[in-house]
PDB file of N, CA and C in Angstrom:
ATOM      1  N   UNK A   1      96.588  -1.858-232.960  1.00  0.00           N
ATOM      2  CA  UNK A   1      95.849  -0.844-233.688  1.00  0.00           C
ATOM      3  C   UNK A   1      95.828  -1.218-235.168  1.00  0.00           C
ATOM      4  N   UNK A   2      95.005  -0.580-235.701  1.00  0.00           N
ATOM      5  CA  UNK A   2      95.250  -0.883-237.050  1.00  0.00           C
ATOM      6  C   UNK A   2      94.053   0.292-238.596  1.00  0.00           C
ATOM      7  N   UNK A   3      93.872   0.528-239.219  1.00  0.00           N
ATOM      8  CA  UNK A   3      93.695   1.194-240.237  1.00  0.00           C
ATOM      9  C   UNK A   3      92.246   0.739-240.815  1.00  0.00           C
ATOM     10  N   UNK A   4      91.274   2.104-240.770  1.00  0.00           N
ATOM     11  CA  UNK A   4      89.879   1.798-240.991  1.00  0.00           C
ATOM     12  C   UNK A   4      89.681   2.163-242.588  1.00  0.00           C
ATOM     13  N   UNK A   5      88.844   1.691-243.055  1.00  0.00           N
ATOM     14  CA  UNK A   5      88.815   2.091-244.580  1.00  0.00           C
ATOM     15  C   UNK A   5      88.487   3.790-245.163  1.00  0.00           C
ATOM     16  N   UNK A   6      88.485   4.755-244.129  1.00  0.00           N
ATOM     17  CA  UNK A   6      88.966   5.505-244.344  1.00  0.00           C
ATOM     18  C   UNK A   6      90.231   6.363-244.042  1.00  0.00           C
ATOM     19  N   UNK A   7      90.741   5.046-243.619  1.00  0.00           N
ATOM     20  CA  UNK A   7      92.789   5.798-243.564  1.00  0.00           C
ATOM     21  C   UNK A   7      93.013   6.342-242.119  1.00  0.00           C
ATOM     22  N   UNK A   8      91.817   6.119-241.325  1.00  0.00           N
ATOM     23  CA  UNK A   8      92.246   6.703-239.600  1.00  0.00           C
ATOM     24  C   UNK A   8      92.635   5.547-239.333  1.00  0.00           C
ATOM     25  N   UNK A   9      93.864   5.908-237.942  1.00  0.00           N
ATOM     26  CA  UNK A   9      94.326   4.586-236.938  1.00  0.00           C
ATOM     27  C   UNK A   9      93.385   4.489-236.544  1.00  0.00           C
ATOM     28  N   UNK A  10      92.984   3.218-236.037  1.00  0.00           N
ATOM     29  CA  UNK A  10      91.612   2.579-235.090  1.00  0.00           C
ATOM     30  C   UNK A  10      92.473   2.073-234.224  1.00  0.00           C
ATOM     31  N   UNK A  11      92.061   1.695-232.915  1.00  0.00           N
ATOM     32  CA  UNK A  11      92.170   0.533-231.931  1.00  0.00           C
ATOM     33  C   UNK A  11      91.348   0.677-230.688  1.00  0.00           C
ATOM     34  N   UNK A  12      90.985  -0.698-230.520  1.00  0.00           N
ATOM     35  CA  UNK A  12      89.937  -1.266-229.473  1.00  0.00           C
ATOM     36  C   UNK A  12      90.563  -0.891-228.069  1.00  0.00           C
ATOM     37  N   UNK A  13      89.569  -0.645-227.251  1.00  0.00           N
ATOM     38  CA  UNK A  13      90.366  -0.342-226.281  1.00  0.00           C
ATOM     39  C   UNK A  13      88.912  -0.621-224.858  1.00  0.00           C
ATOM     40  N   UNK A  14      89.181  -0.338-223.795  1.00  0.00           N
ATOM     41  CA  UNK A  14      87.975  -0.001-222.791  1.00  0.00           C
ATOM     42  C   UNK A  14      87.476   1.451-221.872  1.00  0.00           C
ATOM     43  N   UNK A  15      86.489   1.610-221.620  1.00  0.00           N
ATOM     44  CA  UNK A  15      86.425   3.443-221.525  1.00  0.00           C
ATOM     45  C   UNK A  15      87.279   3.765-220.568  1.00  0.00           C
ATOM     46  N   UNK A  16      87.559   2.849-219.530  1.00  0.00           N
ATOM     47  CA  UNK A  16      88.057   3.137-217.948  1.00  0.00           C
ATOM     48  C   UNK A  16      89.580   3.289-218.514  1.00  0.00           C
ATOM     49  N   UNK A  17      90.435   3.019-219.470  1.00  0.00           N
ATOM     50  CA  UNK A  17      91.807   2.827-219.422  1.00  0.00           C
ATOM     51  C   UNK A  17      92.271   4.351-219.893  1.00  0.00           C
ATOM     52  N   UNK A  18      93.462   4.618-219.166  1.00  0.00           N
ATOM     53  CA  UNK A  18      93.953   5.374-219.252  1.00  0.00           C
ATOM     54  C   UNK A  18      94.115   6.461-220.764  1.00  0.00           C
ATOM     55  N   UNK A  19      94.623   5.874-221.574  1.00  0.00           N
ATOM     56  CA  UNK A  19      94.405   6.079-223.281  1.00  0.00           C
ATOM     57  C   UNK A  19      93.188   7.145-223.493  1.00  0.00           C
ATOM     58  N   UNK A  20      92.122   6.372-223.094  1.00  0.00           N
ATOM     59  CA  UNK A  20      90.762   6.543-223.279  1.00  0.00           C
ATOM     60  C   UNK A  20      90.352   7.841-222.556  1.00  0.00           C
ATOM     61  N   UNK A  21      90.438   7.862-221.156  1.00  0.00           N
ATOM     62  CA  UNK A  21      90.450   9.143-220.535  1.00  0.00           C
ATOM     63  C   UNK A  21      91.227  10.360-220.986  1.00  0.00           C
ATOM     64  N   UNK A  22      92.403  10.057-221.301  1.00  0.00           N
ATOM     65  CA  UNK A  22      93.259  11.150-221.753  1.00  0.00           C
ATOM     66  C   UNK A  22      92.394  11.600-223.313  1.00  0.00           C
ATOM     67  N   UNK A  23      91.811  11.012-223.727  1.00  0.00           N
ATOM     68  CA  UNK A  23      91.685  11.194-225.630  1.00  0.00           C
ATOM     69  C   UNK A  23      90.256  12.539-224.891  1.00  0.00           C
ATOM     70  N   UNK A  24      89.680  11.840-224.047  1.00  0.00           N
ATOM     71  CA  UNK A  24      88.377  12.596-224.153  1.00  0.00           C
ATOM     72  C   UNK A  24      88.725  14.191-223.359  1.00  0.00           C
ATOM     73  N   UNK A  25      89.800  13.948-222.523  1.00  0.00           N
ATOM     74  CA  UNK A  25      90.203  14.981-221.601  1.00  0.00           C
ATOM     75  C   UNK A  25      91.394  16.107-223.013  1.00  0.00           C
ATOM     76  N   UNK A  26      91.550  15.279-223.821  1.00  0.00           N
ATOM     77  CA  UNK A  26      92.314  16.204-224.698  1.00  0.00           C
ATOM     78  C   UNK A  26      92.676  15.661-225.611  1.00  0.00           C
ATOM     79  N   UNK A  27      91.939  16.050-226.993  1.00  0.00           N
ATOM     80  CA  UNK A  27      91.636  15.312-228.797  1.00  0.00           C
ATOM     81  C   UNK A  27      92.915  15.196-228.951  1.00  0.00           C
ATOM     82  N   UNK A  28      93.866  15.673-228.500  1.00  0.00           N
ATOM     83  CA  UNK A  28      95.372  15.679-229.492  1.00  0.00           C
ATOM     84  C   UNK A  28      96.050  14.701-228.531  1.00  0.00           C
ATOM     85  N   UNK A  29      96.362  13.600-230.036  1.00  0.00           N
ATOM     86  CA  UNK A  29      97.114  12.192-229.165  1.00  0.00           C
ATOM     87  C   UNK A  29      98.161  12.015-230.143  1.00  0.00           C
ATOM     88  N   UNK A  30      98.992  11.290-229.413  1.00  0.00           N
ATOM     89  CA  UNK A  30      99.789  11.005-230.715  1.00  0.00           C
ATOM     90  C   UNK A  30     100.128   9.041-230.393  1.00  0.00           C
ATOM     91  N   UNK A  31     100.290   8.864-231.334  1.00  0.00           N
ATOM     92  CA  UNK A  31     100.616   6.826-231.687  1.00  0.00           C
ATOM     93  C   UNK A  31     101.685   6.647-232.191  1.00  0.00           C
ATOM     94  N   UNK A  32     102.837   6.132-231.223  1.00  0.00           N
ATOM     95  CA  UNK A  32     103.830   5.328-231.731  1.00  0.00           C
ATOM     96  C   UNK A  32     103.959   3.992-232.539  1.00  0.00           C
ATOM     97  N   UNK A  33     104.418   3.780-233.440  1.00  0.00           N
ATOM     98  CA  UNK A  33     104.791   1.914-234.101  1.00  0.00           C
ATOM     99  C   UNK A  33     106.169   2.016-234.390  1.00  0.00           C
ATOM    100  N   UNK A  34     106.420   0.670-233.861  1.00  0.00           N
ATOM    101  CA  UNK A  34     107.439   0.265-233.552  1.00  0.00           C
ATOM    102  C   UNK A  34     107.258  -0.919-234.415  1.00  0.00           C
ATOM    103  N   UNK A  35     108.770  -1.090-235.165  1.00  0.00           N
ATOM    104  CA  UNK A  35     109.562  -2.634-235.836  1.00  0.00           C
ATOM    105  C   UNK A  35     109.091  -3.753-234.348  1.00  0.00           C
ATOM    106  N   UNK A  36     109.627  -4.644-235.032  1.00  0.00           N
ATOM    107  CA  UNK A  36     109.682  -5.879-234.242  1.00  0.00           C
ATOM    108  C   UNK A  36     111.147  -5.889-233.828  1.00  0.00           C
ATOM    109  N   UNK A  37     112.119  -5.278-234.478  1.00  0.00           N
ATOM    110  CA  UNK A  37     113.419  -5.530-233.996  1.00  0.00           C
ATOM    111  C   UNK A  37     113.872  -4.529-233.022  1.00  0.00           C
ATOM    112  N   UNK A  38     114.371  -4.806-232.089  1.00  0.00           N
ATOM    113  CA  UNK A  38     115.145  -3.757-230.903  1.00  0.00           C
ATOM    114  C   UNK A  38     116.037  -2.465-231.509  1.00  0.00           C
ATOM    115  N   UNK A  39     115.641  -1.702-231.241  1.00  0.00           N
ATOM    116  CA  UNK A  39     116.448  -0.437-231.760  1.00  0.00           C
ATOM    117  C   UNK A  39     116.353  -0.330-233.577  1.00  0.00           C
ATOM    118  N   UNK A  40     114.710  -0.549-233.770  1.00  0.00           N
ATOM    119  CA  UNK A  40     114.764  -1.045-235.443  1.00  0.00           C
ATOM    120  C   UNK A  40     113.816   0.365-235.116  1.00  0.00           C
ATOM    121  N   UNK A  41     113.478   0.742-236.765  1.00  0.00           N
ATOM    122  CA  UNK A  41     112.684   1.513-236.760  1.00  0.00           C
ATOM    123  C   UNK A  41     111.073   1.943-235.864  1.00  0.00           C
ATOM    124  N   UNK A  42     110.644   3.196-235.903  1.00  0.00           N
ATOM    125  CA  UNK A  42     109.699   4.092-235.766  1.00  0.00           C
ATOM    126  C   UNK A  42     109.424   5.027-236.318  1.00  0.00           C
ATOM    127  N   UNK A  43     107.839   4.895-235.989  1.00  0.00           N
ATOM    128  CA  UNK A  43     107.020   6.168-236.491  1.00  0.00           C
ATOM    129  C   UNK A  43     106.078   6.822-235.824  1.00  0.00           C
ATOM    130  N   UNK A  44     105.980   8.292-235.589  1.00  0.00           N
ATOM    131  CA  UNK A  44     105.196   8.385-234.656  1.00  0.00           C
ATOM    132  C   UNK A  44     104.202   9.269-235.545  1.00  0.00           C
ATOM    133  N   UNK A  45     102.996   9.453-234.869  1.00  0.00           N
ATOM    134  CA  UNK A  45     101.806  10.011-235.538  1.00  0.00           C
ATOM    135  C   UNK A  45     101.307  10.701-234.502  1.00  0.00           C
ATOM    136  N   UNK A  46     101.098  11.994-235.185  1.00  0.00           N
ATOM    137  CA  UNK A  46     100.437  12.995-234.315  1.00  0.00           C
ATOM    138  C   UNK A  46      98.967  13.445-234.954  1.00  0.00           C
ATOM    139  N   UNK A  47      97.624  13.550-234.140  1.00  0.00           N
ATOM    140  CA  UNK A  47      96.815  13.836-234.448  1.00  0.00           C
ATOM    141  C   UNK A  47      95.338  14.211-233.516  1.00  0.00           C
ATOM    142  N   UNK A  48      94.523  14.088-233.784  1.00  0.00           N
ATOM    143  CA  UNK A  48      93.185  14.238-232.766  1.00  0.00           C
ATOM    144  C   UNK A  48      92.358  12.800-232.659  1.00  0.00           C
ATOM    145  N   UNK A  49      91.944  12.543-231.441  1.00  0.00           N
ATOM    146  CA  UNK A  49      91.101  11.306-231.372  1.00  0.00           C
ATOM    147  C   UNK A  49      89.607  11.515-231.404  1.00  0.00           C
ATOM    148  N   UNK A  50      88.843  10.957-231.652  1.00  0.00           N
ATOM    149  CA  UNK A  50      87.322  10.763-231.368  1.00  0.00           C
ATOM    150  C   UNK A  50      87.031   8.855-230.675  1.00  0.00           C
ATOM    151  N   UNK A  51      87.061   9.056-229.242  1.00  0.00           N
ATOM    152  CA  UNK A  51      86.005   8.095-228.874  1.00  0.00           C
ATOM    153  C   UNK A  51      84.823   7.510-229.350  1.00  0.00           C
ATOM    154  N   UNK A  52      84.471   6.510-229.397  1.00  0.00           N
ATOM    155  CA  UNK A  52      83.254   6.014-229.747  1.00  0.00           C
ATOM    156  C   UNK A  52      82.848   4.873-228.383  1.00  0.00           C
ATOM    157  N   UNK A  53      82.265   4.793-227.606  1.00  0.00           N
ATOM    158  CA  UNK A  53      81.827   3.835-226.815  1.00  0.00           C
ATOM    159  C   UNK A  53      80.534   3.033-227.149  1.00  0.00           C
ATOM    160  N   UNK A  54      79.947   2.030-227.029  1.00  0.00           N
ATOM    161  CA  UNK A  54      78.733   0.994-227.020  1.00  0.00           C
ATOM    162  C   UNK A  54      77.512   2.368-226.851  1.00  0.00           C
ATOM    163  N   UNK A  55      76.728   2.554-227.873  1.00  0.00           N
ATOM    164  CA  UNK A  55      76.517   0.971-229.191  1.00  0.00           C
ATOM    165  C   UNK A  55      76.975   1.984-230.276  1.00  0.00           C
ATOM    166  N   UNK A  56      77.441   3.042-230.012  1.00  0.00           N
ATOM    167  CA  UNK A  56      77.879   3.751-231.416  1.00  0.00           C
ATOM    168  C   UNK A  56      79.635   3.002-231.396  1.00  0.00           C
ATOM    169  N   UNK A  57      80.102   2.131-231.253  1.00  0.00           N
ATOM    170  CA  UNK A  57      81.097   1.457-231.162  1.00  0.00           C
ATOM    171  C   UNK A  57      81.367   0.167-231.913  1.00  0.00           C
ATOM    172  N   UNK A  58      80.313  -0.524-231.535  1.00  0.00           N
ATOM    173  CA  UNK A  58      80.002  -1.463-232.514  1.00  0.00           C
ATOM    174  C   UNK A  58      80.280  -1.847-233.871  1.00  0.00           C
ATOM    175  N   UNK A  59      79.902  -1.232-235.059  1.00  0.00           N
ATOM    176  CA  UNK A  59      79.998  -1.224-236.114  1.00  0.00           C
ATOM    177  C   UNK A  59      81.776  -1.235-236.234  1.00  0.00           C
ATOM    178  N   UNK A  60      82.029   0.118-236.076  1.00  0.00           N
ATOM    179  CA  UNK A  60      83.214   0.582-236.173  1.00  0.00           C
ATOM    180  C   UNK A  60      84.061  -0.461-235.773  1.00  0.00           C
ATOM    181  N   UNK A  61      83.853  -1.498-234.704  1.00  0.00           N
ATOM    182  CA  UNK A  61      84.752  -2.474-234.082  1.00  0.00           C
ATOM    183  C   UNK A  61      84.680  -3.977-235.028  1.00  0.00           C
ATOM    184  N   UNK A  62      83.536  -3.983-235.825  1.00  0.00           N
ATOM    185  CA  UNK A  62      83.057  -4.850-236.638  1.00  0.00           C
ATOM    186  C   UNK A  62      84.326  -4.421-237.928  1.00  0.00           C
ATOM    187  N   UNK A  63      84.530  -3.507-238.359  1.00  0.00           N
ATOM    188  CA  UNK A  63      85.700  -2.852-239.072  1.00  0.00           C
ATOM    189  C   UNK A  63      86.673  -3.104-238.899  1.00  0.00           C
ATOM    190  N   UNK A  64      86.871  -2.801-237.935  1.00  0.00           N
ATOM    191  CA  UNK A  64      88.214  -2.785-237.241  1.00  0.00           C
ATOM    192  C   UNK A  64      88.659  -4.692-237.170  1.00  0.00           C
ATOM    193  N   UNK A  65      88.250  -5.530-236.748  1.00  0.00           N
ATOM    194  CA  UNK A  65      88.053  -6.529-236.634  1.00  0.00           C
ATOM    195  C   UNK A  65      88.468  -7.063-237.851  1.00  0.00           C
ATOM    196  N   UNK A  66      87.679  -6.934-238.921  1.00  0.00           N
ATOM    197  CA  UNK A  66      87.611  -7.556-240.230  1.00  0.00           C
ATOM    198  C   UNK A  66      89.259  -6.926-241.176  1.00  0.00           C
ATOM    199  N   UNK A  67      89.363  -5.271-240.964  1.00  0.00           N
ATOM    200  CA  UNK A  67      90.706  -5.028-241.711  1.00  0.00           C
ATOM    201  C   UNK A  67      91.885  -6.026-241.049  1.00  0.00           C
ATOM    202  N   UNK A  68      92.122  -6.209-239.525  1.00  0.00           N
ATOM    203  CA  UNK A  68      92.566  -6.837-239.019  1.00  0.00           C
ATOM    204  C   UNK A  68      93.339  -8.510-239.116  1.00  0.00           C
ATOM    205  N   UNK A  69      91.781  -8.807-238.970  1.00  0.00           N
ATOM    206  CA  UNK A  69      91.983 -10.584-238.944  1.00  0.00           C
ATOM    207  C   UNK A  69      90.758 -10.871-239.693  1.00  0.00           C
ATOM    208  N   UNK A  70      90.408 -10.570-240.481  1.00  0.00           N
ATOM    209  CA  UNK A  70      89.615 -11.203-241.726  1.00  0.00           C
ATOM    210  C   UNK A  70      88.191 -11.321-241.297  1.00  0.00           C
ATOM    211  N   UNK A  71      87.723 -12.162-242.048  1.00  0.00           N
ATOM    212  CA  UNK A  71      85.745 -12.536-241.674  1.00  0.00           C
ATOM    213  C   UNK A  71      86.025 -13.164-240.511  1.00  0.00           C
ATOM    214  N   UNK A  72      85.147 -12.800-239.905  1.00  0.00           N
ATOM    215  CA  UNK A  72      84.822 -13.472-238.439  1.00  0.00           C
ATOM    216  C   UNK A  72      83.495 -14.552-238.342  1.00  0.00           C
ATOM    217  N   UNK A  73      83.628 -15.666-237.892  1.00  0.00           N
ATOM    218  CA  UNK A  73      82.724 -16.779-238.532  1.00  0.00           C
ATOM    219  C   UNK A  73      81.052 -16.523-237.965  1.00  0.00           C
ATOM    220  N   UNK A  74      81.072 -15.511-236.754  1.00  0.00           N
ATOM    221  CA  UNK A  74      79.907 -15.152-236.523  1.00  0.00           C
ATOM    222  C   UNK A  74      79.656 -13.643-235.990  1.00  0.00           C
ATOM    223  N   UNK A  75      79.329 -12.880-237.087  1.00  0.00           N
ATOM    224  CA  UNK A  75      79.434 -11.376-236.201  1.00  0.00           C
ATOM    225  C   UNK A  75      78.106 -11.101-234.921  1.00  0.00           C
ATOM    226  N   UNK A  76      76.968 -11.840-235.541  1.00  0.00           N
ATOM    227  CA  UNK A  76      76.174 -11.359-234.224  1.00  0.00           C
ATOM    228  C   UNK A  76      76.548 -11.840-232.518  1.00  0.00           C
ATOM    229  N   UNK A  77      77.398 -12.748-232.620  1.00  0.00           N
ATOM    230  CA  UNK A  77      77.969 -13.349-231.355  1.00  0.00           C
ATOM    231  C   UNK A  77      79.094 -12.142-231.212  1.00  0.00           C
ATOM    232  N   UNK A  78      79.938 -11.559-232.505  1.00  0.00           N
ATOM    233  CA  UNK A  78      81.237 -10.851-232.195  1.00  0.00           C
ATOM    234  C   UNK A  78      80.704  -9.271-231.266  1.00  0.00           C
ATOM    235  N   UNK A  79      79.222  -9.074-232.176  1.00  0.00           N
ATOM    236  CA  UNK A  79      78.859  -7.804-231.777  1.00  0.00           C
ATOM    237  C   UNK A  79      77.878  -8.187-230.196  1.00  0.00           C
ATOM    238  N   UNK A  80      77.444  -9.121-230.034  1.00  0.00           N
ATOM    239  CA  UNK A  80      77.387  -9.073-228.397  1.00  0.00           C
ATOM    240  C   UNK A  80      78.098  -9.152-227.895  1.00  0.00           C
ATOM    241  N   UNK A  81      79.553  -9.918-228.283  1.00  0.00           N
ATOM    242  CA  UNK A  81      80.768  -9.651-227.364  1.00  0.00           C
ATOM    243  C   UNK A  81      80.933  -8.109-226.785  1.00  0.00           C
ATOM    244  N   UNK A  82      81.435  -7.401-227.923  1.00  0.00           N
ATOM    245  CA  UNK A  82      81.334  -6.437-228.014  1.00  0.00           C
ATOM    246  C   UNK A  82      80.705  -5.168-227.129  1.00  0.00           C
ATOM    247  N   UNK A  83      79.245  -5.441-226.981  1.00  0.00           N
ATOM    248  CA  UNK A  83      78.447  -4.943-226.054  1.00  0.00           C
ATOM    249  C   UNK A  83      78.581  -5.381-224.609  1.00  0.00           C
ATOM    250  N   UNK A  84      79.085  -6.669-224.253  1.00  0.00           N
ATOM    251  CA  UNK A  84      78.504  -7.579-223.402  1.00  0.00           C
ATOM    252  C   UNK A  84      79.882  -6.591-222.812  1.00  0.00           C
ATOM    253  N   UNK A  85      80.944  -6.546-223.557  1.00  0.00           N
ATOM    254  CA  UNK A  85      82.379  -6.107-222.940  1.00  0.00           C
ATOM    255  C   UNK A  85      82.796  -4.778-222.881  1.00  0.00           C
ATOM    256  N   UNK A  86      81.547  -3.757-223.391  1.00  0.00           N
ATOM    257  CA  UNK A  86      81.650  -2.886-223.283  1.00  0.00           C
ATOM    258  C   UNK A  86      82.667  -1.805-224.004  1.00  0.00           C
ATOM    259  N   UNK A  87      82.972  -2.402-225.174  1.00  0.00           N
ATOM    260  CA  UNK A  87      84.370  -1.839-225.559  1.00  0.00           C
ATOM    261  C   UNK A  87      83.835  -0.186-226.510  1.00  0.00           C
ATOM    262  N   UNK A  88      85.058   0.257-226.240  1.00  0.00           N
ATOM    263  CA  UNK A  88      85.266   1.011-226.981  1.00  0.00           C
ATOM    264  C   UNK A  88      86.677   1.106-228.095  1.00  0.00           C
ATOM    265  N   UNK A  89      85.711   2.267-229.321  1.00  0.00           N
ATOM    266  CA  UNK A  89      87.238   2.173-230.391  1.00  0.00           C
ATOM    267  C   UNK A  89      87.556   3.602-230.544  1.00  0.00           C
TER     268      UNK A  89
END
């Protein structure tokens, strides 16, 4: 997961997965993060989700993508991925 430029958690996900069903069946989710170390810190976050699925997904995943792991060397290939895979954020 990771942080959209307006300060919401984002993360990519697909409509069929569990996560996804639950968000639409009921806005209030909450997101754990976890350290890298065993028995190291957490934080948990409580809040409401909004789904976005293909093609209102897109953009937002183009975001998400870039806060992430930087420029991507071709977005019109990233954003047919995208579609082709059906994702949602």
């Amino acid at each position: 997961c990771g942080v959209d430029d307006s300060g919401r958690i984002v993360m990519s996900t697909y409509p069929e997965r569990a996560k996804t069903r639950n968000a639409r069946r009921d806005e209030r989710v909450s997101v754990i993060v976890l350290s890298d170390a065993w028995d190291g810190p957490w934080v948990q976050i409580d809040g409401s989700a909004e789904v976005l699925d293909v093609p209102e997904s897109v953009e937002p995943l183009v975001e998400y993508f870039r806060n992430i792991s930087g420029e991507h060397p071709d977005w019109d290939e990233y954003r047919a991925a995208m579609v082709k895979q059906g994702k949602s954020i």
